[in-house]
Structures are given as structure tokens and as C-alpha cells.
PDB file of N, CA and C in Angstrom:
ATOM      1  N   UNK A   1     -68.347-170.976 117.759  1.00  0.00           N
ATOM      2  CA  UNK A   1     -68.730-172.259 118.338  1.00  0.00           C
ATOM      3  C   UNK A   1     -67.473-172.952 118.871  1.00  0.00           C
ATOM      4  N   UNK A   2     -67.512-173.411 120.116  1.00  0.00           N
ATOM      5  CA  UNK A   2     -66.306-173.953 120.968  1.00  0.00           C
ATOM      6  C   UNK A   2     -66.147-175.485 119.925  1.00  0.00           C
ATOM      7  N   UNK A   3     -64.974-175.900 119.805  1.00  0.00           N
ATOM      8  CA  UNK A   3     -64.958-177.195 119.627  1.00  0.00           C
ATOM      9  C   UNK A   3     -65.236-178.548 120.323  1.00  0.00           C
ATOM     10  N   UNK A   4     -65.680-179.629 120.039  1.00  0.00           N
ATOM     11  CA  UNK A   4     -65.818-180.463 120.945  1.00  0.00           C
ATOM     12  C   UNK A   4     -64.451-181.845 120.457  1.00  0.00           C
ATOM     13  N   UNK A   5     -63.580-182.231 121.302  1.00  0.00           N
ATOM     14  CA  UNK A   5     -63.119-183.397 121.007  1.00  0.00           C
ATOM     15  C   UNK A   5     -63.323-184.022 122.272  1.00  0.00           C
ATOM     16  N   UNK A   6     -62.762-185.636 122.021  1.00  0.00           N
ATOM     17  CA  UNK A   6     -63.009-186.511 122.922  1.00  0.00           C
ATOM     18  C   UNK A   6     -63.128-187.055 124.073  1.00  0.00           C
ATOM     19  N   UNK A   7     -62.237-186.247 124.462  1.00  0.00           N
ATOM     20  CA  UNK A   7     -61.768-186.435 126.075  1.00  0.00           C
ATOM     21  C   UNK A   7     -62.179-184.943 126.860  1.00  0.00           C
ATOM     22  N   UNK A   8     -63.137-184.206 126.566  1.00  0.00           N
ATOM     23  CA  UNK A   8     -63.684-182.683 127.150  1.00  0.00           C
ATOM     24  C   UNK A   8     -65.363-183.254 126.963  1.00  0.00           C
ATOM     25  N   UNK A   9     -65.464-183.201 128.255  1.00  0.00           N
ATOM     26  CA  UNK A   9     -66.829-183.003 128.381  1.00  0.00           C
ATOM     27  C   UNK A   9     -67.498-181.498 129.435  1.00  0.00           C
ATOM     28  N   UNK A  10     -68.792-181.811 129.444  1.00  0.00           N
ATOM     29  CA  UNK A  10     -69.586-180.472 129.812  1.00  0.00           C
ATOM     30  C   UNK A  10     -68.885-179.688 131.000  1.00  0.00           C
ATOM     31  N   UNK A  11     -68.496-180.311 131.556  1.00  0.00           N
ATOM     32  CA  UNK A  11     -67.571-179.957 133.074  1.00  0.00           C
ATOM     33  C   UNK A  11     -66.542-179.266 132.848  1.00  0.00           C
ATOM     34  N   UNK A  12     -65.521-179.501 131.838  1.00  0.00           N
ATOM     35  CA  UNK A  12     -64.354-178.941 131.262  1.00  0.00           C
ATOM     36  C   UNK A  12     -65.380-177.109 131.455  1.00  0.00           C
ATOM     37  N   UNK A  13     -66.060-177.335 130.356  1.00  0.00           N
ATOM     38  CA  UNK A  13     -66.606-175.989 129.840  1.00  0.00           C
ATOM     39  C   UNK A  13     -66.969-175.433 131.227  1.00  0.00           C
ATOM     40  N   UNK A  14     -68.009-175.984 132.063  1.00  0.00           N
ATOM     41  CA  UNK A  14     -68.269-175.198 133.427  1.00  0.00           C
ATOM     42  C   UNK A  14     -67.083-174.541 134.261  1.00  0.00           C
ATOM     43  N   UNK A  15     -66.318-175.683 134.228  1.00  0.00           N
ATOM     44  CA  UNK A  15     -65.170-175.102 134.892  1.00  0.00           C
ATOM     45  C   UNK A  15     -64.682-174.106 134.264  1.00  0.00           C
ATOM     46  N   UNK A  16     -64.446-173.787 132.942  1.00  0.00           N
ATOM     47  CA  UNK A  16     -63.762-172.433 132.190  1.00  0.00           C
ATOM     48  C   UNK A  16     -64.309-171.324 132.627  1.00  0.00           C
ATOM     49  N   UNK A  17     -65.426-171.664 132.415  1.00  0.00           N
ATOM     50  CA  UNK A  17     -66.189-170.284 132.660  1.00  0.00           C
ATOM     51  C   UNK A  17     -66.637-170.152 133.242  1.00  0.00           C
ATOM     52  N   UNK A  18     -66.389-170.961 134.976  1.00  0.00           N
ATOM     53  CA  UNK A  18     -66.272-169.798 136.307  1.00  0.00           C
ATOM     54  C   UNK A  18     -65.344-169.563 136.510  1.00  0.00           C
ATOM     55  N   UNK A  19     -64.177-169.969 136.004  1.00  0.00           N
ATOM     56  CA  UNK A  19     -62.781-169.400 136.093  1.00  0.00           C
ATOM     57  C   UNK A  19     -62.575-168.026 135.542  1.00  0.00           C
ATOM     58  N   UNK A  20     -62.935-168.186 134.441  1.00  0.00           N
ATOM     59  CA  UNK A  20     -63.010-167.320 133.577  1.00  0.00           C
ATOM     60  C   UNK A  20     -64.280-165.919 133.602  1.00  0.00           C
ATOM     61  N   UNK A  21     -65.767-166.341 134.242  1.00  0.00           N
ATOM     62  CA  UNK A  21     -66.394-165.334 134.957  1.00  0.00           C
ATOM     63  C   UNK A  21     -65.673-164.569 136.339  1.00  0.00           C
ATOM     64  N   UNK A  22     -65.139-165.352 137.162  1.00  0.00           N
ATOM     65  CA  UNK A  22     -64.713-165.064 138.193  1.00  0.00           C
ATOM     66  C   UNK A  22     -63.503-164.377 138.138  1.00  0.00           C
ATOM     67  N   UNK A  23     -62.409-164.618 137.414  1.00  0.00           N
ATOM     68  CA  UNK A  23     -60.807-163.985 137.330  1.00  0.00           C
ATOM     69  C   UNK A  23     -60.582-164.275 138.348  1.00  0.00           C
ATOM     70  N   UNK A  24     -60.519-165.199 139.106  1.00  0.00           N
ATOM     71  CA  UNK A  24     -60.463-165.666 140.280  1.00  0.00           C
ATOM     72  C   UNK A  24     -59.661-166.647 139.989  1.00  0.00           C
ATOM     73  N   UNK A  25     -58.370-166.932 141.029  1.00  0.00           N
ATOM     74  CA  UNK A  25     -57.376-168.359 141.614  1.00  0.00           C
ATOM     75  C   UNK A  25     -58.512-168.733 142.310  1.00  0.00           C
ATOM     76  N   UNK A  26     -58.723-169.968 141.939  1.00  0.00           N
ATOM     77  CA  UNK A  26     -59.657-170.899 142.529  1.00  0.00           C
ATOM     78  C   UNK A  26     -58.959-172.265 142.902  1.00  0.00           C
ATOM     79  N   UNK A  27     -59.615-173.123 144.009  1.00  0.00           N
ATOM     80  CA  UNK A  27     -58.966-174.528 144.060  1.00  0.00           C
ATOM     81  C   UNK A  27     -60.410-175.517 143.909  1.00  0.00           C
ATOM     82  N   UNK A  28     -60.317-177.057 143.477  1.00  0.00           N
ATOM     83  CA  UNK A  28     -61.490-177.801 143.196  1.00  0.00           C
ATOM     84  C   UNK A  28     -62.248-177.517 144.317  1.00  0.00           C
ATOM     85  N   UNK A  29     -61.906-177.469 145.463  1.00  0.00           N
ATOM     86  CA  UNK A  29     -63.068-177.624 146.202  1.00  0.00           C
ATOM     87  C   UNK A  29     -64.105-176.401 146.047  1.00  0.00           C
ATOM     88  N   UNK A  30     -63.090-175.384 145.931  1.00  0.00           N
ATOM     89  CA  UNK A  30     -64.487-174.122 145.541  1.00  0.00           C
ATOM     90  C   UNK A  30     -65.357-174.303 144.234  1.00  0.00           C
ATOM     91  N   UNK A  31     -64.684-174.759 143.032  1.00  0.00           N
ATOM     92  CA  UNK A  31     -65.277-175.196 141.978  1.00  0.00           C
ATOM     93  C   UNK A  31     -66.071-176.222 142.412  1.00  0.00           C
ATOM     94  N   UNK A  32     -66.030-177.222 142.560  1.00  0.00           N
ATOM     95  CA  UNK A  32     -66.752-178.224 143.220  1.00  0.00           C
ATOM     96  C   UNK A  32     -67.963-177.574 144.055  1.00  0.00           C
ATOM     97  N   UNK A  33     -68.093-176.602 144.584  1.00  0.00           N
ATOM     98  CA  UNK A  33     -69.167-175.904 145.447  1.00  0.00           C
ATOM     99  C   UNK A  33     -69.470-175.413 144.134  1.00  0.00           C
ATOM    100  N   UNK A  34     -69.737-174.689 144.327  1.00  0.00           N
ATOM    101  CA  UNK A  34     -70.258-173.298 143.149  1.00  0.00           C
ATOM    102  C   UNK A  34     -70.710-174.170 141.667  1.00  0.00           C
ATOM    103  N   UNK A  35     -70.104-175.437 141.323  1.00  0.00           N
ATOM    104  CA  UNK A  35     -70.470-175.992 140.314  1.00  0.00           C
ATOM    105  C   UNK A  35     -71.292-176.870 140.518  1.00  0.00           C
ATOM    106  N   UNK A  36     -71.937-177.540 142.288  1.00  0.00           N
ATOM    107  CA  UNK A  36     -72.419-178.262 142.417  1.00  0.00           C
ATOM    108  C   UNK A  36     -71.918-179.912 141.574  1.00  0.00           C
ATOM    109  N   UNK A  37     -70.479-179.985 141.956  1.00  0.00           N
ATOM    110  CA  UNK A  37     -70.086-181.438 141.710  1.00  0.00           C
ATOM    111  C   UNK A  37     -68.774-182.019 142.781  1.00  0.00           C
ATOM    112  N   UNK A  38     -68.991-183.317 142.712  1.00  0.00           N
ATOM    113  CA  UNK A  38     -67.810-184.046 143.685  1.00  0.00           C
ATOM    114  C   UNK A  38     -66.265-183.218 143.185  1.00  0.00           C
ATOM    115  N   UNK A  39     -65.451-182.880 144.519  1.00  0.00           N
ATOM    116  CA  UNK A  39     -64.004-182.845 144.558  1.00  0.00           C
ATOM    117  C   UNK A  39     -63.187-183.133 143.272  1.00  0.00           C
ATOM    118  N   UNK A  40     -63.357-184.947 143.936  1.00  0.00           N
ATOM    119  CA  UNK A  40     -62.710-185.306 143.675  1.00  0.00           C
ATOM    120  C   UNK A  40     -62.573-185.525 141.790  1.00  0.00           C
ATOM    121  N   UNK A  41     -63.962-185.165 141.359  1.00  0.00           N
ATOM    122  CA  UNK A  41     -64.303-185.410 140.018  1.00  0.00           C
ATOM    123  C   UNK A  41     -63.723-183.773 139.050  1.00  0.00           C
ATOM    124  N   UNK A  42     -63.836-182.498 139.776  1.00  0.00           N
ATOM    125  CA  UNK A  42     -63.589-181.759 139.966  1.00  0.00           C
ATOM    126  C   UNK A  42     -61.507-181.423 139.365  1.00  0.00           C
ATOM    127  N   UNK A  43     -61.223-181.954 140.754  1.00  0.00           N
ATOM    128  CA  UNK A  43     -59.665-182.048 140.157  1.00  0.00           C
ATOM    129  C   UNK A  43     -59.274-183.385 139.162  1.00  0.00           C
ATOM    130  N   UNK A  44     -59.988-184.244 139.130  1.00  0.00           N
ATOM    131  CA  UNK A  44     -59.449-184.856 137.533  1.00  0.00           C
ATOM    132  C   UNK A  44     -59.283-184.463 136.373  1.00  0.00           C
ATOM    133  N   UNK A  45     -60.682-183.507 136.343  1.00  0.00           N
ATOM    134  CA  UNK A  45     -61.246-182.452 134.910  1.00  0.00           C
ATOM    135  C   UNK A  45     -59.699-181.639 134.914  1.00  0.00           C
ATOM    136  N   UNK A  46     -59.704-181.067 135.900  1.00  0.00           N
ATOM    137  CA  UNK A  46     -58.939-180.082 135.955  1.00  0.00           C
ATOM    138  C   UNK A  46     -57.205-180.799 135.641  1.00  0.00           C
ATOM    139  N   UNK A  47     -57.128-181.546 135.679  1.00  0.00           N
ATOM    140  CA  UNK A  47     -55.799-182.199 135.613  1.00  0.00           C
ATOM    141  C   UNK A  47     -55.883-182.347 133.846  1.00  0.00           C
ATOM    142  N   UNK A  48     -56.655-182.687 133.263  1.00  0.00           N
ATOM    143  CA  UNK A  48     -56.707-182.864 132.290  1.00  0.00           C
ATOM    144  C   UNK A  48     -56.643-181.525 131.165  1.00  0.00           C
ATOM    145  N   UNK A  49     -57.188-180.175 132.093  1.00  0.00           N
ATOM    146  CA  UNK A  49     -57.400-178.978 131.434  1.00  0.00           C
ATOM    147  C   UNK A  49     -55.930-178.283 131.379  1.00  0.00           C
ATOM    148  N   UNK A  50     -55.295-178.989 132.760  1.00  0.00           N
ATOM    149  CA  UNK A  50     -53.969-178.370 132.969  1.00  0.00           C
ATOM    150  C   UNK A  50     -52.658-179.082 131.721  1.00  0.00           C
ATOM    151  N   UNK A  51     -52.947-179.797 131.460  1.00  0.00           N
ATOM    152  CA  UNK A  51     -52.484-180.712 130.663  1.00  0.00           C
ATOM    153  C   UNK A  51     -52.677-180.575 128.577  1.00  0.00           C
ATOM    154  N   UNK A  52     -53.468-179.453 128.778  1.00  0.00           N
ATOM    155  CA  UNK A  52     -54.038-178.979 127.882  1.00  0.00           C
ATOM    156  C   UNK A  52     -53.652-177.950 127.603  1.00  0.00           C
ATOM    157  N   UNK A  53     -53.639-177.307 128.498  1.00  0.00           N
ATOM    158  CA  UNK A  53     -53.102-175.868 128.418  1.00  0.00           C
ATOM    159  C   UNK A  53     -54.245-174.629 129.043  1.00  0.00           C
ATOM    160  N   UNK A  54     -55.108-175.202 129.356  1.00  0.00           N
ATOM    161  CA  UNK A  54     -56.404-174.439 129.325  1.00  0.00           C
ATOM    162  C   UNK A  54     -56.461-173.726 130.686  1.00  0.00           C
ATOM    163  N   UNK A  55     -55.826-174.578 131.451  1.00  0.00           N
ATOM    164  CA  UNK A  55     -55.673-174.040 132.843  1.00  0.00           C
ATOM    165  C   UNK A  55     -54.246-174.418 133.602  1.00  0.00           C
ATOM    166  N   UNK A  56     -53.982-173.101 134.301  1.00  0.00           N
ATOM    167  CA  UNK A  56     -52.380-173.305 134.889  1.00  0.00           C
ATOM    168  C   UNK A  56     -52.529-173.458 136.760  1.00  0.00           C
ATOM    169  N   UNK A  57     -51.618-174.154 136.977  1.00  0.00           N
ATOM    170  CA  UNK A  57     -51.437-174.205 138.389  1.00  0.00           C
ATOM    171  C   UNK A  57     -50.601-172.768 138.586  1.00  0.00           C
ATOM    172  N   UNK A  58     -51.492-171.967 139.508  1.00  0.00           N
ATOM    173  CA  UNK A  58     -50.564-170.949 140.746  1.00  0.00           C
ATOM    174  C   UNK A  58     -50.020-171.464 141.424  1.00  0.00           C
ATOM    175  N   UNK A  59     -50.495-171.986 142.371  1.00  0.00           N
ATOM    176  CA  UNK A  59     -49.873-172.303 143.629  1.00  0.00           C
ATOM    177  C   UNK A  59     -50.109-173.756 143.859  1.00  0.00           C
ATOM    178  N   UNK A  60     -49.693-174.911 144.703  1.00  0.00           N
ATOM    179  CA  UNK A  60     -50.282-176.208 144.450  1.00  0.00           C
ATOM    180  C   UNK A  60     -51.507-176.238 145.239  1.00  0.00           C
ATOM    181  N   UNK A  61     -52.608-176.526 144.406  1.00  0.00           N
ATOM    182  CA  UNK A  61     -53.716-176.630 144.398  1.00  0.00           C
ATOM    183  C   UNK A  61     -54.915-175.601 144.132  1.00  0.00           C
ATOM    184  N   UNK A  62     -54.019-174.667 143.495  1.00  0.00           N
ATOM    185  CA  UNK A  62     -54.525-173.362 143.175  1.00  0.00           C
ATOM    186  C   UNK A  62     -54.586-173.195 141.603  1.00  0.00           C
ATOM    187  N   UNK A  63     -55.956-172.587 141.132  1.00  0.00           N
ATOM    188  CA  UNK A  63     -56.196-172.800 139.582  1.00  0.00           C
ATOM    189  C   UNK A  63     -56.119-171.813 139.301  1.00  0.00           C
ATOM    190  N   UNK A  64     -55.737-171.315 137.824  1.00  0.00           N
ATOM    191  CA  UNK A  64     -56.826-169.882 136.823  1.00  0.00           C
ATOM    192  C   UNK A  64     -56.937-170.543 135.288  1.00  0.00           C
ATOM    193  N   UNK A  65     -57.701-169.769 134.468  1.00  0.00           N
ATOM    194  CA  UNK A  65     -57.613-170.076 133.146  1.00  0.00           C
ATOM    195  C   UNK A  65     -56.548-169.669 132.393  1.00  0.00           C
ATOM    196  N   UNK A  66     -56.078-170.012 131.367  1.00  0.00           N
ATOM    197  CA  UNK A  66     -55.560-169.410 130.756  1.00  0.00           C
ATOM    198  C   UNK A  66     -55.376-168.567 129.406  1.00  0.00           C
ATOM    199  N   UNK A  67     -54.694-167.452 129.149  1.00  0.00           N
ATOM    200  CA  UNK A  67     -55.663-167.395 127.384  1.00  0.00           C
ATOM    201  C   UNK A  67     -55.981-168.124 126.648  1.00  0.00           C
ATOM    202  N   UNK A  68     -55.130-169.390 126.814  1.00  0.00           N
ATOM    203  CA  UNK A  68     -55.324-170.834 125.635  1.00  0.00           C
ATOM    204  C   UNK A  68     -56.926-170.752 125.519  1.00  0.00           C
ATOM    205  N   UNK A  69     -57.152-171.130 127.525  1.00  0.00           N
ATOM    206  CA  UNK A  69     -58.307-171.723 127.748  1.00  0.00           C
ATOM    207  C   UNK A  69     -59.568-170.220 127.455  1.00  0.00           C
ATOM    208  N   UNK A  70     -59.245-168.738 127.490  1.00  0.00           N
ATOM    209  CA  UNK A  70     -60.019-168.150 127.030  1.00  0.00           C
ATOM    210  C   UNK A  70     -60.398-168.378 125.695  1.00  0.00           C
ATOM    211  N   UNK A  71     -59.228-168.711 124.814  1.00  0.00           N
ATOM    212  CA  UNK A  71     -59.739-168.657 123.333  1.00  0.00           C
ATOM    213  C   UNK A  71     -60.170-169.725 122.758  1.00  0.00           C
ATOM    214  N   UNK A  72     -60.203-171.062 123.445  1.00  0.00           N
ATOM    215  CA  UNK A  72     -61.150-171.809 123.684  1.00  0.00           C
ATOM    216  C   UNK A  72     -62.727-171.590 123.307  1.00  0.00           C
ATOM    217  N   UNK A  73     -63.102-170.921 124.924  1.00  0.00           N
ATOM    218  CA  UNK A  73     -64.331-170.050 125.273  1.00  0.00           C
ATOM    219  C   UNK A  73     -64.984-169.351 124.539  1.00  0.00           C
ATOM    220  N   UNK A  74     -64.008-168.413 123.562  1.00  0.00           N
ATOM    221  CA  UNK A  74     -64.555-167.485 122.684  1.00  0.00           C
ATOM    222  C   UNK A  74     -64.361-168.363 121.356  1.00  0.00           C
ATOM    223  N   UNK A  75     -64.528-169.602 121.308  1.00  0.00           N
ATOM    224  CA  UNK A  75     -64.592-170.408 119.667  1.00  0.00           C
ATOM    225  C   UNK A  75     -63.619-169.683 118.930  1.00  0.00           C
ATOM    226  N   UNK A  76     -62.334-169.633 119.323  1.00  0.00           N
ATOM    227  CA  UNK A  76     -61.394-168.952 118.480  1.00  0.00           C
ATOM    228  C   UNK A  76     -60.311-170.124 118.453  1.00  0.00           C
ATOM    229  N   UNK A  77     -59.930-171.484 118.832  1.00  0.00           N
ATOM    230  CA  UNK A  77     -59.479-172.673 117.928  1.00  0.00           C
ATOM    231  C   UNK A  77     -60.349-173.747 117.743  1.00  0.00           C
ATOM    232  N   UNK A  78     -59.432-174.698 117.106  1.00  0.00           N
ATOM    233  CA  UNK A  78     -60.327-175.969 116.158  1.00  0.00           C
ATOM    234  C   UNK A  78     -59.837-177.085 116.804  1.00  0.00           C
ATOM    235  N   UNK A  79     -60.542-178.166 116.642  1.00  0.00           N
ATOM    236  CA  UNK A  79     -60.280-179.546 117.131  1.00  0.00           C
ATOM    237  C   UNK A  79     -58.975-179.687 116.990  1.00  0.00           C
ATOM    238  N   UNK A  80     -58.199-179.608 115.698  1.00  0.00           N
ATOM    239  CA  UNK A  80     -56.336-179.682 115.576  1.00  0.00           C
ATOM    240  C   UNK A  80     -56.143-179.031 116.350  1.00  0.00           C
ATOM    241  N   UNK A  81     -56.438-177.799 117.116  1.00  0.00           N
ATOM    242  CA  UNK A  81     -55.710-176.758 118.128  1.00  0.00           C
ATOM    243  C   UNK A  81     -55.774-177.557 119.542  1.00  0.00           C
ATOM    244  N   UNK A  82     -56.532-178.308 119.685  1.00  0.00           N
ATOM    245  CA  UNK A  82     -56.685-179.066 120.925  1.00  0.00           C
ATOM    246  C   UNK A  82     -55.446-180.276 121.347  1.00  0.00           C
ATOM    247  N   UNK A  83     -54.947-180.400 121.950  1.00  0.00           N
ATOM    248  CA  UNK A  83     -54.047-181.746 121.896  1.00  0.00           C
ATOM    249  C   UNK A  83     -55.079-183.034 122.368  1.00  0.00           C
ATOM    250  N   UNK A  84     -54.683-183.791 121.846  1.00  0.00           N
ATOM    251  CA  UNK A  84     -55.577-184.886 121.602  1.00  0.00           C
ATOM    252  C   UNK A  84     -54.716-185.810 123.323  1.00  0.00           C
ATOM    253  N   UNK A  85     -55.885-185.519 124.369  1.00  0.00           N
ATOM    254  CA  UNK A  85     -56.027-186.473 125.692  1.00  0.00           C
ATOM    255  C   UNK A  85     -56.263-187.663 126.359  1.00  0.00           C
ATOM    256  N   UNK A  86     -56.999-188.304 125.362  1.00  0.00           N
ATOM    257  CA  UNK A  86     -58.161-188.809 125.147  1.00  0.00           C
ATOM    258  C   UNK A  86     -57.462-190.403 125.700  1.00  0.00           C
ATOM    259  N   UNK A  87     -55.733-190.814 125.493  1.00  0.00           N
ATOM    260  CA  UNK A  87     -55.723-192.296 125.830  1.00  0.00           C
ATOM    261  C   UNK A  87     -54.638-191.923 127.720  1.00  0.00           C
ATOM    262  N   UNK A  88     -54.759-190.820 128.029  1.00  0.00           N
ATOM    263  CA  UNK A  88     -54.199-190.272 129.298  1.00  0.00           C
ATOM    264  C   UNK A  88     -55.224-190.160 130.283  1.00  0.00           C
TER     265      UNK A  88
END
């Protein structure tokens, strides 16, 4: 079971795991398509995931997951494993 803390909501998770289905460098706007949500809402999540560890910048404006963010996915850390985002 993935953990939930405060500052990750449902979007975080969508985004993982088309990153993470896909193995694909992706940028928001393709996520944003394929996830059926705004851009701009899109790269905030993502600023926050990057910030996390969950997802790394390639190139500027270019995404992937990262193992952090796989082991995430596969409920393999705990709320302490998360860095706490939540007043950023």
C-alpha cells in the first residue's frame, strides 16, 4: 500500500504511473494530454515530485521517474520516507 502524506494528492500518483508505465522522458504538456488535466496544474505537481525525489529533470522541461518514485509505486516506503512538502 503506497503511503499517503499531505501535500501528494491523486495526480502525484497518475503522474507516476504514466511515467512509470511509459519509461518515457515526458514534458507536462504530454502528461497533461494523456492525463486529461490543465498544464499548468500538471507542472506544479511535478515541481513538487521533483522536489521529492520522485521525479528528475532530463532536460529543462523534460521528466522521468525515478527509483525513489518507483518504490513509492510499489508501497516499498513509509510516510517518514517521504520528505514532508506540505508548507512549500
Amino acid at each position: 500500500m503506497r503511503p499517503r502524506v499531505e501535500w501528494m494528492n491523486q495526480t502525484d500518483d497518475r503522474i507516476l504511473e504514466l511515467l512509470d508505465e511509459s519509461e518515457l522522458i515526458l514534458t507536462p504538456a504530454v502528461i497533461a494530454v494523456n492525463l486529461d488535466y490543465n498544464r499548468s496544474w500538471i507542472s506544479r505537481r511535478i515541481s513538487k515530485l521533483v522536489d521529492a525525489g520522485f521525479v528528475e529533470t532530463v532536460n529543462d522541461g523534460y521528466y522521468r521517474i525515478t527509483d525513489y518514485g518507483r518504490a513509492y509505486l510499489e508501497g516499498n516506503l513509509n510516510e517518514d520516507d517521504i520528505e514532508d512538502l506540505s508548507d512549500m
